[in-house]
Protein backbone atom coordinates (compact mmCIF):
# COMPACT_ATOMS: atom_id res chain seq x y z
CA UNK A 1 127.26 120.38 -89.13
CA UNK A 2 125.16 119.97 -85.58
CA UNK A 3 127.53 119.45 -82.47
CA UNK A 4 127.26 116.11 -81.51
CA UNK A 5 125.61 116.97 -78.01
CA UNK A 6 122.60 118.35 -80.16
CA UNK A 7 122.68 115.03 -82.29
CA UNK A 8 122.22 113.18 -79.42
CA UNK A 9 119.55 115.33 -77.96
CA UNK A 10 117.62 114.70 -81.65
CA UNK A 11 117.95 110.84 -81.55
CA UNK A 12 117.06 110.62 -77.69
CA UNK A 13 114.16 112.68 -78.37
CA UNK A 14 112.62 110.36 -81.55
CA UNK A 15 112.48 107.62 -78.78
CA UNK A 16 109.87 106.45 -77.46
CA UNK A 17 109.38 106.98 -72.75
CA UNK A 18 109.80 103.03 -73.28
CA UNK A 19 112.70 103.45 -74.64
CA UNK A 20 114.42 105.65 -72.99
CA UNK A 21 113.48 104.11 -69.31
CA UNK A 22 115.02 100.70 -70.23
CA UNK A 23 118.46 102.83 -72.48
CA UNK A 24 118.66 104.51 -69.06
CA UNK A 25 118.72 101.64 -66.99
CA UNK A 26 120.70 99.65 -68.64
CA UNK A 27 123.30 102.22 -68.77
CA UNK A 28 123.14 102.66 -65.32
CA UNK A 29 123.81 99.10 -64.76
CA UNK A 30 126.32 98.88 -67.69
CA UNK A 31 128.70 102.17 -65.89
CA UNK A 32 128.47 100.05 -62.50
CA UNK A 33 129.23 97.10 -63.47
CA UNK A 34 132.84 98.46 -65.08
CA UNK A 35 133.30 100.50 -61.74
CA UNK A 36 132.65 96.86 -59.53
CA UNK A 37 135.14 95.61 -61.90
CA UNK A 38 137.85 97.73 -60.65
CA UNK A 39 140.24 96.49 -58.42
CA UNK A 40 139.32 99.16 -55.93
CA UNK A 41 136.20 97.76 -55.81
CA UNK A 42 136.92 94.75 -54.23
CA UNK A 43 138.82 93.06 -51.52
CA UNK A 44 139.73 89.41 -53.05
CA UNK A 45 140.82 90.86 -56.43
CA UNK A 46 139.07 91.33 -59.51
CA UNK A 47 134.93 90.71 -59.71
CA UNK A 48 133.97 88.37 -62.26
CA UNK A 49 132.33 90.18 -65.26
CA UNK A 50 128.81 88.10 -64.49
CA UNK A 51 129.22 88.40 -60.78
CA UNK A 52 129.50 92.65 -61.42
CA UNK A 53 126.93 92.91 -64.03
CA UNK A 54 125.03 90.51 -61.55
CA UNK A 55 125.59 92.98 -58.24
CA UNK A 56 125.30 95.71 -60.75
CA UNK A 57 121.72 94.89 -61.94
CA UNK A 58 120.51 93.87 -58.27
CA UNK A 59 121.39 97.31 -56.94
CA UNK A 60 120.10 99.51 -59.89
CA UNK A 61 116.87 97.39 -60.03
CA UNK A 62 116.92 97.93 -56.25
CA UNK A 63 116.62 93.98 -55.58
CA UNK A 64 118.67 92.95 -53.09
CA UNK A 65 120.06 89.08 -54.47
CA UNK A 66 123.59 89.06 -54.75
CA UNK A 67 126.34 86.27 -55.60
CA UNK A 68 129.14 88.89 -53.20
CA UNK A 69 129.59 88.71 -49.64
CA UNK A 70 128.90 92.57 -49.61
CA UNK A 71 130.79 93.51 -46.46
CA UNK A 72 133.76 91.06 -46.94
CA UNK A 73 134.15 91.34 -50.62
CA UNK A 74 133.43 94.71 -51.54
CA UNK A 75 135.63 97.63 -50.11
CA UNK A 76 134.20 101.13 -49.10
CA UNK A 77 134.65 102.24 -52.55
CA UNK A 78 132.54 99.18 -53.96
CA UNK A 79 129.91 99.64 -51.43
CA UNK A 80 129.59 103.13 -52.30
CA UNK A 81 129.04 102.45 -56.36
CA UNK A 82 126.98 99.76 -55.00
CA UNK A 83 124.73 102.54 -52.45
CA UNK A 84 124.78 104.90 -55.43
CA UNK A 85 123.45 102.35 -57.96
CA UNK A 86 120.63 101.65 -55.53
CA UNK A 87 119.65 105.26 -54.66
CA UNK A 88 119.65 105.65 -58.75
CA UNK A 89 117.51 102.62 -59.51
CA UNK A 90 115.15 103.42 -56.24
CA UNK A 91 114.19 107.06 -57.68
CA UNK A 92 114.78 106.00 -61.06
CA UNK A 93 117.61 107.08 -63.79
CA UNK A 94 115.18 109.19 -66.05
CA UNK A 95 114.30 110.99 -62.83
CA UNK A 96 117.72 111.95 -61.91
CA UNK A 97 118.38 112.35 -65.99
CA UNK A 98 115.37 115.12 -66.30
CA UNK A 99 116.90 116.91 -62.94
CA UNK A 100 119.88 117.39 -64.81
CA UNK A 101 118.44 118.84 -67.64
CA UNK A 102 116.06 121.36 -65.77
CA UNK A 103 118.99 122.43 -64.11
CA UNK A 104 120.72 122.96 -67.29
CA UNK A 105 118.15 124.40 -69.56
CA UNK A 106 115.02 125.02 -67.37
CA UNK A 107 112.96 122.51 -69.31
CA UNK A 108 112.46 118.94 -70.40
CA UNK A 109 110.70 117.14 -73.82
CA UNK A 110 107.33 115.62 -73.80
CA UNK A 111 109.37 112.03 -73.80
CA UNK A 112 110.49 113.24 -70.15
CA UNK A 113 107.05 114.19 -69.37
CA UNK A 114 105.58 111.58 -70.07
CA UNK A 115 108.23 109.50 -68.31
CA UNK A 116 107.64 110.90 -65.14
CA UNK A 117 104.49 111.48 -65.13
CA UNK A 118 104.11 107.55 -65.65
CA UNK A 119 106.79 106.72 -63.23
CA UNK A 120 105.28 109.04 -60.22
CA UNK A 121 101.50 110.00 -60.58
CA UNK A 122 98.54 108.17 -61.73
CA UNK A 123 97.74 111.00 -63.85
CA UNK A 124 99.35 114.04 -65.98
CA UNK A 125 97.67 117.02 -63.61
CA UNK A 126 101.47 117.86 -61.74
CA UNK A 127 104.35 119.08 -63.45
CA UNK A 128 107.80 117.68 -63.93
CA UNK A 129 109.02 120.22 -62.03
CA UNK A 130 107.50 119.82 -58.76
CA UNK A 131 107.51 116.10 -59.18
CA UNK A 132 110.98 116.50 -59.11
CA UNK A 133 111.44 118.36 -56.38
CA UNK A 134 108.74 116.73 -54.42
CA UNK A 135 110.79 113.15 -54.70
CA UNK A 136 114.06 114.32 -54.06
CA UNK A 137 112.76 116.41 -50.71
CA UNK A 138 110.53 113.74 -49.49
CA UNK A 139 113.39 110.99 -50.18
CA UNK A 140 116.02 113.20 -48.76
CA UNK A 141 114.28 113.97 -45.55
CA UNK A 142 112.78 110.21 -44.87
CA UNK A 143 116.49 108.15 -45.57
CA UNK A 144 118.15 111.34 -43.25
CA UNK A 145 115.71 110.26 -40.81
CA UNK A 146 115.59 106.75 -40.86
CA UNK A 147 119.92 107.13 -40.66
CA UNK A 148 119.57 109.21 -37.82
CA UNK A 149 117.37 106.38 -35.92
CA UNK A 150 119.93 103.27 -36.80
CA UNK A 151 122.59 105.57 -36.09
CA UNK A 152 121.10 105.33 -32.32
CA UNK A 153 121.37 101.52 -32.09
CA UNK A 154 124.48 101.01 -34.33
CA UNK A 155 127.12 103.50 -32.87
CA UNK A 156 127.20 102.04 -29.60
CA UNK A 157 128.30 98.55 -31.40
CA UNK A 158 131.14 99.29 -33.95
CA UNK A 159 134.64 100.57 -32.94
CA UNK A 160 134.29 104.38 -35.01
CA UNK A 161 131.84 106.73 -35.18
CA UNK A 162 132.95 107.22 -39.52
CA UNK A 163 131.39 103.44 -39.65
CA UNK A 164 128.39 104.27 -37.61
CA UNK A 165 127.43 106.62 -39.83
CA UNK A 166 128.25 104.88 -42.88
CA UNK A 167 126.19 101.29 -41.72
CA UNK A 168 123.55 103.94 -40.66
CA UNK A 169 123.28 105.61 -43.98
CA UNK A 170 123.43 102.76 -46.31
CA UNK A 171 120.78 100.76 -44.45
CA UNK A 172 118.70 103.37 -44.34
CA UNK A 173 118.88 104.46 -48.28
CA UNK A 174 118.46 100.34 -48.84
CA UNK A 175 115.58 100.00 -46.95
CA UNK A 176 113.65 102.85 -48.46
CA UNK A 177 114.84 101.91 -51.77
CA UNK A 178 113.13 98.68 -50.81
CA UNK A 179 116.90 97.44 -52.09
CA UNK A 180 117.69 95.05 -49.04
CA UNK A 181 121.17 95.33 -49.20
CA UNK A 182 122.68 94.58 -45.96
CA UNK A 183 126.65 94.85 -44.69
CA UNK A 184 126.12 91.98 -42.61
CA UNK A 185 126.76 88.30 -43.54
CA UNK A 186 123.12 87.33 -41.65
CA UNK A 187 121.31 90.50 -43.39
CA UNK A 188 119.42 91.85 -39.87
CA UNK A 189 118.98 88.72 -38.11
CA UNK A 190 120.98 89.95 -35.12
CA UNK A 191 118.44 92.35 -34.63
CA UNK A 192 115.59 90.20 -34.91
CA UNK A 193 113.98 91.47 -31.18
CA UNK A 194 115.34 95.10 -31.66
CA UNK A 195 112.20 97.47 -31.67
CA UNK A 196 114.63 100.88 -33.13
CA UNK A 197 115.92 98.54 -35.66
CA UNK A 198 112.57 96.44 -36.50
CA UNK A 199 110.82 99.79 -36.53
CA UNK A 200 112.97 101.93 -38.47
CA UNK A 201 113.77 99.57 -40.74
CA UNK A 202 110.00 98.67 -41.53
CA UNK A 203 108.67 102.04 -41.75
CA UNK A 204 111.68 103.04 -44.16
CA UNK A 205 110.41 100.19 -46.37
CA UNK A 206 106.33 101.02 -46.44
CA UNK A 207 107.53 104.34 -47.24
CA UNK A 208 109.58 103.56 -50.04
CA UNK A 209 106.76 101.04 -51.07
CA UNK A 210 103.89 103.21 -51.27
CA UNK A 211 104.60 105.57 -53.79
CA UNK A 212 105.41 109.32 -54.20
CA UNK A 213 102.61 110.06 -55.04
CA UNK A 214 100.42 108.50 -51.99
CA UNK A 215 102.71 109.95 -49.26
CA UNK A 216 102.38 113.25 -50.84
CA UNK A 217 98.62 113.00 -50.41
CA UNK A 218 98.51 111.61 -47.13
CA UNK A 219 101.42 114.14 -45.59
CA UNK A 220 99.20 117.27 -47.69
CA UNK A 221 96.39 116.35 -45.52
CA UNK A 222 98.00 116.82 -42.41
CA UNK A 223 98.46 120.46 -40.99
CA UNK A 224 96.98 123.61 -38.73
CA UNK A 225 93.29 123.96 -39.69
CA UNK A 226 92.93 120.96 -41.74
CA UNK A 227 91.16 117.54 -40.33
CA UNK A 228 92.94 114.36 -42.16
CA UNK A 229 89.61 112.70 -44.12
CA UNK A 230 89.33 109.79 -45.63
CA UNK A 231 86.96 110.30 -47.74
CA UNK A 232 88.80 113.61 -49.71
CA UNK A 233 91.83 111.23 -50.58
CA UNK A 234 92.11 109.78 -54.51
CA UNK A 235 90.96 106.47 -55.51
CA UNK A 236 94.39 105.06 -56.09
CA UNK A 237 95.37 106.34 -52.67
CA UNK A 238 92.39 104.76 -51.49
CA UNK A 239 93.18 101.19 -52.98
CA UNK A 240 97.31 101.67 -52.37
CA UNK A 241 96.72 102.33 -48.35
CA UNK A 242 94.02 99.71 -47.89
CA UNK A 243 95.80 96.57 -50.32
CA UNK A 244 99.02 97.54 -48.48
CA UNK A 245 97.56 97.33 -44.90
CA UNK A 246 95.42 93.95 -45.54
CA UNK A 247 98.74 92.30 -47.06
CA UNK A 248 100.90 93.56 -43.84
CA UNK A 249 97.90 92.58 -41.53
CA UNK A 250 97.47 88.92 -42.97
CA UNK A 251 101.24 88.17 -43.59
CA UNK A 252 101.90 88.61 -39.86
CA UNK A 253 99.10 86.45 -38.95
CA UNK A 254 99.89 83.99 -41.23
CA UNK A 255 103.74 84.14 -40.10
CA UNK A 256 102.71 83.30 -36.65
CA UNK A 257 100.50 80.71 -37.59
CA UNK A 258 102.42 78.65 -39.78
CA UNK A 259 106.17 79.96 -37.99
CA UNK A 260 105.34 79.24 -34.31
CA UNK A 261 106.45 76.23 -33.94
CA UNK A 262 109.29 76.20 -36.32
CA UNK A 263 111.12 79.07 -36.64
CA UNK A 264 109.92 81.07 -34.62
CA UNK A 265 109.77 78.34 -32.08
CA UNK A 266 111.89 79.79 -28.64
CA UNK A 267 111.65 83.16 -29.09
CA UNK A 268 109.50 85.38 -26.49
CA UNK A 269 106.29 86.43 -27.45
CA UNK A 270 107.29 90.01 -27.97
CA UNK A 271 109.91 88.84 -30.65
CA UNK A 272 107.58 86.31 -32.27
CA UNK A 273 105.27 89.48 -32.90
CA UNK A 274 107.89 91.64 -34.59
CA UNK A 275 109.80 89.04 -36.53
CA UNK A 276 106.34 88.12 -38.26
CA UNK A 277 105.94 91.57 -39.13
CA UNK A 278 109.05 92.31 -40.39
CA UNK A 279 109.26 89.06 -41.98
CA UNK A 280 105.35 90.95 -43.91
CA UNK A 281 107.22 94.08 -44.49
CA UNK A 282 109.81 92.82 -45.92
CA UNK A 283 107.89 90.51 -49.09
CA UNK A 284 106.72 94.20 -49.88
CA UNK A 285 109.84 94.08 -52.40
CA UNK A 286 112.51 94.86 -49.54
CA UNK A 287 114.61 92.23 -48.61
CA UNK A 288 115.63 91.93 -45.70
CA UNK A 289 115.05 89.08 -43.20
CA UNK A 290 115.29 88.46 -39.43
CA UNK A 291 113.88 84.62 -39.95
CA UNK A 292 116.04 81.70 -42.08
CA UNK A 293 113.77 81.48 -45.42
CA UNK A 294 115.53 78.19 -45.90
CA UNK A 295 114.34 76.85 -42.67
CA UNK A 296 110.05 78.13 -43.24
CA UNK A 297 107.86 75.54 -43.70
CA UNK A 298 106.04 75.28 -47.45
CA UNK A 299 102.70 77.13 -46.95
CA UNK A 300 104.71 80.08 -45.87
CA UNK A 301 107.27 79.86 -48.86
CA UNK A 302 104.17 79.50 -50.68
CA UNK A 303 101.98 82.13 -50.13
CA UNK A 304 105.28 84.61 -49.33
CA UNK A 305 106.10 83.95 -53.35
CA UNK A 306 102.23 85.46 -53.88
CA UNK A 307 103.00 88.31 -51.61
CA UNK A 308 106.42 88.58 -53.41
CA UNK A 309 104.18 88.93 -56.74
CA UNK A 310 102.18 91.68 -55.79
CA UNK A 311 104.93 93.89 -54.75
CA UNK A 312 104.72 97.40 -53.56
CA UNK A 313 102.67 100.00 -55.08
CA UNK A 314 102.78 102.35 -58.25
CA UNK A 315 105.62 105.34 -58.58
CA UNK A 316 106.96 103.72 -55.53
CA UNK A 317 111.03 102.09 -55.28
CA UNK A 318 109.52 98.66 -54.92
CA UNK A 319 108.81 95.98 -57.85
CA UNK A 320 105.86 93.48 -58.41
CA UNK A 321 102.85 93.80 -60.22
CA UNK A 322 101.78 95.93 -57.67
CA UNK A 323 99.17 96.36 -55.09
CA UNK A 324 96.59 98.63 -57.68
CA UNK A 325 96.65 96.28 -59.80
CA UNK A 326 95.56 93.20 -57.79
CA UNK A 327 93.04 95.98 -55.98
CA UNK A 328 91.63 96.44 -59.46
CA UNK A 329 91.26 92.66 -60.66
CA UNK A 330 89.77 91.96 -57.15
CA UNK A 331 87.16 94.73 -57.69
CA UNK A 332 86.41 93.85 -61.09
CA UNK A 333 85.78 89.89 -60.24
CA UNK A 334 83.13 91.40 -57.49
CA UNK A 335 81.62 93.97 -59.57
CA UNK A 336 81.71 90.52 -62.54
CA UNK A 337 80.07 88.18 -59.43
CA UNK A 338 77.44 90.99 -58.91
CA UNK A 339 76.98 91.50 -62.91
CA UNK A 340 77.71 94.60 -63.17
CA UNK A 341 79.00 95.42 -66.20
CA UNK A 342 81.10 97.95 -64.85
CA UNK A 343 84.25 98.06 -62.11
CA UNK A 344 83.93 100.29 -58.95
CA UNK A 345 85.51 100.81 -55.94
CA UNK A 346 85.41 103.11 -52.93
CA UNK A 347 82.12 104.54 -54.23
CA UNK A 348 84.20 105.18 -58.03
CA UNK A 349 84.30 103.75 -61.08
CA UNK A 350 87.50 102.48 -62.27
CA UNK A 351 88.21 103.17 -65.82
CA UNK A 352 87.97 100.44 -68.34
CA UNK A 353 90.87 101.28 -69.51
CA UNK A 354 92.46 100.56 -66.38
CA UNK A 355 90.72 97.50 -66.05
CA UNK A 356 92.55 96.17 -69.36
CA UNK A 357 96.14 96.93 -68.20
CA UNK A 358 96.08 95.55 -64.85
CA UNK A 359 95.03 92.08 -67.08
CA UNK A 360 97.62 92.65 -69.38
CA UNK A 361 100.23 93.06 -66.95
CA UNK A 362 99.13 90.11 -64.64
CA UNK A 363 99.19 87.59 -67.82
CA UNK A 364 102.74 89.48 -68.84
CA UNK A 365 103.90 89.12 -65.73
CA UNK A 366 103.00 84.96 -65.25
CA UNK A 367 104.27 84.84 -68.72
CA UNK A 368 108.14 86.18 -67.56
CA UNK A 369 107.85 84.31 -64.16
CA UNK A 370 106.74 80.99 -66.18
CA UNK A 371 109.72 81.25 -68.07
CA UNK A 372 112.40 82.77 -66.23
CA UNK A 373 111.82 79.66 -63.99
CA UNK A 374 111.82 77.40 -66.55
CA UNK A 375 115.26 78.77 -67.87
CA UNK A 376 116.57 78.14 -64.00
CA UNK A 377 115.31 74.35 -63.91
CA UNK A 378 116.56 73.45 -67.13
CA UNK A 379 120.45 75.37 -66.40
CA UNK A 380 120.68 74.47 -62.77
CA UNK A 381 118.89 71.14 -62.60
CA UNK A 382 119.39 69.86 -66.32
CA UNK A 383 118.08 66.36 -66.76
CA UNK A 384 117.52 65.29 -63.12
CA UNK A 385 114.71 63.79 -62.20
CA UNK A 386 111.95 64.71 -59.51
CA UNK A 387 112.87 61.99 -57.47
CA UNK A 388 116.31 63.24 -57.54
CA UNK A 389 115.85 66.83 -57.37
CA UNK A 390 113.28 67.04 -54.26
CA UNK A 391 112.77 70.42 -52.95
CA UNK A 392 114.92 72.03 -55.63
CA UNK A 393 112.15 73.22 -57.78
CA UNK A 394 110.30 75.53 -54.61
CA UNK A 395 114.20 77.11 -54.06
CA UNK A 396 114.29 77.94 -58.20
CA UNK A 397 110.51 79.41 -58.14
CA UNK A 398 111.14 81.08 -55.03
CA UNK A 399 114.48 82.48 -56.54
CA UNK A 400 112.31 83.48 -60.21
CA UNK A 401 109.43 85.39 -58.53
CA UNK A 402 111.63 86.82 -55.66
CA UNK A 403 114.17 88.56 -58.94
CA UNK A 404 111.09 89.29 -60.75
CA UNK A 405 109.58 91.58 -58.13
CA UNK A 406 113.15 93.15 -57.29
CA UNK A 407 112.42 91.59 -53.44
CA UNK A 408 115.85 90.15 -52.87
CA UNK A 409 114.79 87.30 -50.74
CA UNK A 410 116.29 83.93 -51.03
CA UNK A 411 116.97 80.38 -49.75
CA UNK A 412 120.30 80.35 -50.32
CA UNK A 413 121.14 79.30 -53.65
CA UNK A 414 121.67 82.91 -55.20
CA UNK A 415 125.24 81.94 -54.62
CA UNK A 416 125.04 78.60 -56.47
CA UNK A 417 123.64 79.45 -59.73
CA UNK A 418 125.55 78.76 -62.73
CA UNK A 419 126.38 81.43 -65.33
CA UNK A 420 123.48 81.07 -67.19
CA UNK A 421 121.15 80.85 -64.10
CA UNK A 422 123.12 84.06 -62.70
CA UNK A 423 122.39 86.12 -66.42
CA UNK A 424 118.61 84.37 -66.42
CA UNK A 425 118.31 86.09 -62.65
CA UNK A 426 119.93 89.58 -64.16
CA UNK A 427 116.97 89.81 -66.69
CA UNK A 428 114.37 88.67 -64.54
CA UNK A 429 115.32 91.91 -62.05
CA UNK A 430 115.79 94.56 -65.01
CA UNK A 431 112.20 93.09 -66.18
CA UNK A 432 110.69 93.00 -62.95
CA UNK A 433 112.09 96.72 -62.07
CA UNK A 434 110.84 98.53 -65.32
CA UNK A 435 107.96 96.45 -65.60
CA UNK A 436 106.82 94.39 -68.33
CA UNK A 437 104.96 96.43 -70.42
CA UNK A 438 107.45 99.16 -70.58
CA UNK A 439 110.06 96.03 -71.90
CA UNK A 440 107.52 94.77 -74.41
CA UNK A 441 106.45 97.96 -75.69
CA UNK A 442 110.52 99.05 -76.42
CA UNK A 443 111.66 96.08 -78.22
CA UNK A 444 108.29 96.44 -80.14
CA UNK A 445 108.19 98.07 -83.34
CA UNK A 446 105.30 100.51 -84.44
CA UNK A 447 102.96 98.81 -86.57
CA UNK A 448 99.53 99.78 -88.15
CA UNK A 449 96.61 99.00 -86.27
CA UNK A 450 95.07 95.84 -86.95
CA UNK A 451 92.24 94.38 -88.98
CA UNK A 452 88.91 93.79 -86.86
CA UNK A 453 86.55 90.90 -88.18
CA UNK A 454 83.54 89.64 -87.61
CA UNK A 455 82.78 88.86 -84.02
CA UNK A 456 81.98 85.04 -83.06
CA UNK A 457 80.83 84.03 -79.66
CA UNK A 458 82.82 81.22 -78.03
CA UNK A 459 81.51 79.57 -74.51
CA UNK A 460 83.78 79.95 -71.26
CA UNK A 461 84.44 78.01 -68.38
C-alpha cells in the first residue's frame, strides 16, 4: 500500500492548474478563517463564522473590504494571520506551494509549471525556478523598502518603537499586495498632504500592480554599460507601462476636475495634487483612500467603478480584468476601424489567440459583475422601490465591481450587508482574485470537442 503523502501527490497531480489555483486558495482562506475564529484573534470575543471567512477571503484575495474594525477588533495575533493571509494571496498560494516543494525535492510537476508560468510570465521561456526566486527577491527587497520609508514618518507618532515597526511593515506588505488593509479607523486619510506617506505608499502599489514580470524587464535594463531603450522591451511590457500610465495620468485629472469643489474643496493646491493621485493609484486594485468615497460626486464614482474594472496588470498582486486586456480590445477596435483584419500594436502583431481571451474574459467578467450585483439588490434592498431606495443602487454596484477587482474601496456599507450580501461579496473577491476563466474552467468538466455546422451569415449592428 502507497503512503498516504504519495496518494496525495497522485490525486493533486491528475488535476488540472485550474484546479489546483482555486483548491489552494480556498484552503488558504478556509485555515484563516478558523485561526480569526480563535479567541486570540480578537479583542471583543469570538468572530462570527461569516465575518472570519469574510476578513479571511478579503485578505487572501488581497482586497481590502472588511466588516472588522481591524485595529480595534483584531489583536496582534489576528492582524498577523490577517498580514500573512495577504502576503499569501498577493504572491499567490501555488507560488509559495511550488517553493516548498523545490526545496524539498528539487523539482515540481508540469501542473506547477504551468501554474506559474500562467500566474507570472506571458510566456513559458523562464523556469519555475528562477521565477521563484525572482518574486520572492524582488518582493522581499521592495516591501523592506517601502517599511523602511513609513517607518520614517510613523515612529515619531506612536508611543514604541515595536509598533513603529509593526504599522510600518504591515502597510507596506498591504500596499504592495495592492491589499489596502489599513490599522487605522480613517484608512490614510490623516496623511492625505504627507509627501513620504503619499509617495511610498503609491509607488508600493504600481509596483505590486505591474507585474513580476514587467519590473523584471524594466529593472534588467538598467545597469553599467547598458542604455534603458524603449524600443528592446516586450510587447506586453510595452502595453502594461503605457495602459498603466494613461489610467494614472487621466484619473488625476479627472479627480481634480470633478473633486475641486467638493471634496477636495479647502485643501491647498499642493494637497489637491496628491490626493487626486493617490485617490488614481489607489482604483489600481489597492485600496486605500485619503478622500471620503461616500462624499464624491457621481461622474467620479462612475468612471472610478471603470477604473476599478480594469485593475492592475497580468502576474501582478492586483485584480481586474486587467490593463492588457483592455490594451488589446482597444487595439483590435482600431486595427477593426482601419479594416485590418489583423490586431497590432507597438509595431507587433498581437496573436489571435490573444485577441479571443481578452473577449472572453471581458464578457465573463460583465457576466459575474451583472450578477453579483444583482444578488446584492435583491438581499439588501428586497422589494423596495426606486423611489424608495435612491442612491442605494450606485453604493451596491460600487460595492460588486470594487470586490470583483479585489480593490477594497467602499462607501460605507461593507459593514451593513446582510449575511447573504456579506457571502455574495466573499465570492465576488475569490472570483475576481483567480480570475474568471481559471473558476469556469475548474468547475468545468472535460468534454469532447464539439460538432461544427454549416456556417450562416447573420447581419450586425
Amino acid at each position: 500500500m502507497k503512503p498516504i503523502t504519495h496518494q496525495w501527490t497522485a490525486v493533486i497531480r491528475k488535476q488540472s492548474p485550474a484546479r489546483l489555483l482555486l483548491f489552494s486558495f480556498m484552503t488558504m482562506i478556509a485555515f484563516g478563517t478558523l485561526l480569526l475564529m480563535l479567541p486570540a484573534s480578537s479583542r471583543t470575543g469570538t468572530i462570527p463564522f461569516v465575518d472570519a471567512l469574510f476578513t479571511a477571503t478579503s485578505a487572501g484575495c488581497v482586497t481590502g473590504l472588511s466588516v472588522l474594525d481591524v485595529a480595534e477588533t483584531l489583536t496582534p495575533f489576528g492582524q498577523g494571520v490577517l498580514l500573512a493571509l495577504i502576503q499569501l494571496g498577493g504572491l499567490g498560494i501555488m507560488t509559495l506551494s511550488t517553493l516548498l516543494i523545490l526545496g524539498t525535492r528539487g523539482r515540481v510537476g508540469f501542473a506547477g509549471n504551468l501554474i506559474i508560468q500562467d500566474s507570472f510570465t506571458h510566456s513559458g521561456k523562464k523556469h519555475p525556478s528562477s521565477i521563484l526566486r525572482a518574486v520572492i527577491q524582488v518582493t522581499v527587497a521592495i516591501e523592506l523598502l517601502g517599511a523602511l520609508l513609513l517607518f520614517c514618518r510613523f515612529y515619531p507618532g506612536t508611543p514604541s518603537l515595536s509598533q513603529a515597526v509593526w504599522l510600518s511593515l504591515f502597510h507596506s506588505v498591504s500596499a504592495f499586495c495592492n491589499a489596502g488593509f489599513a490599522l487605522y479607523p480613517d484608512s490614510l486619510t490623516q496623511f492625505r498632504g504627507d509627501l513620504l506617506v503619499n509617495g511610498t505608499v503609491s509607488f508600493l502599489i504600481i509596483a505590486g500592480g505591474l507585474g513580476f514580470l514587467v519590473i523584471s524587464e524594466l529593472t534588467g535594463e538598467v545597469g553599467p554599460g547598458r542604455r534603458w531603450r524603449w524600443a528592446r522591451m516586450s510587447l506586453h511590457t510595452r502595453l502594461v507601462v503605457t495602459t498603466s500610465l494613461l489610467l494614472l495620468l487621466s484619473g488625476t485629472l479627472i479627480t481634480l476636475f470633478l473633486e475641486w469643489h467638493n471634496t477636495l474643496k479647502g485643501l491647498p493646491l499642493m494637497e489637491k495634487g496628491v490626493a487626486a493621485f493617490f485617490q488614481s493609484v489607489t482604483l489600481r486594485t489597492a485600496g486605500f483612500n485619503t478622500l471620503d468615497f461616500s462624499a464624491m460626486t457621481n461622474g467620479t464614482l462612475f468612471l472610478s467603478m471603470i477604473f476599478m474594472f480594469i485593475g492592475a496588470s497580468p502576474g501582478s498582486c492586483g485584480g481586474g480584468v486587467k490593463t492588457t486586456t483592455i490594451a488589446t480590445l482597444f487595439f483590435m477596435g482600431r486595427s477593426r476601424f482601419k479594416g485590418a483584419d489583423h490586431v497590432d500594436a507597438f509595431s507587433r502583431t498581437i496573436p489571435d489567440k490573444s485577441v479571443e481571451k481578452a473577449t472572453h474574459l471581458m464578457m465573463m467578467a460583465f457576466l459575474v459583475v451583472i450578477l453579483g450585483t444583482l444578488v446584492l439588490l435583491s438581499s439588501e434592498m428586497g422589494m423596495l422601490t426606486h423611489l424608495e431606495s435612491r442612491g442605494r443602487f450606485i453604493e451596491l454596484l460600487f460595492e460588486s465591481i470594487s470586490a470583483f477587482g479585489t480593490v477594497g474601496l467602499s462607501m460605507g456599507v461593507t459593514p451593513t450587508l446582510s449575511t447573504v450580501g456579506r457571502l455574495c461579496v466573499t465570492v465576488l473577491m475569490l472570483v475576481g482574485r483567480i480570475g474568471p476563466m481559471v473558476v469556469a474552467v475548474a468547475i468545468s468538466r472535460e468534454q469532447s470537442p464539439p460538432l461544427r455546422w454549416a456556417e450562416e451569415d447573420i447581419m450586425i449592428g
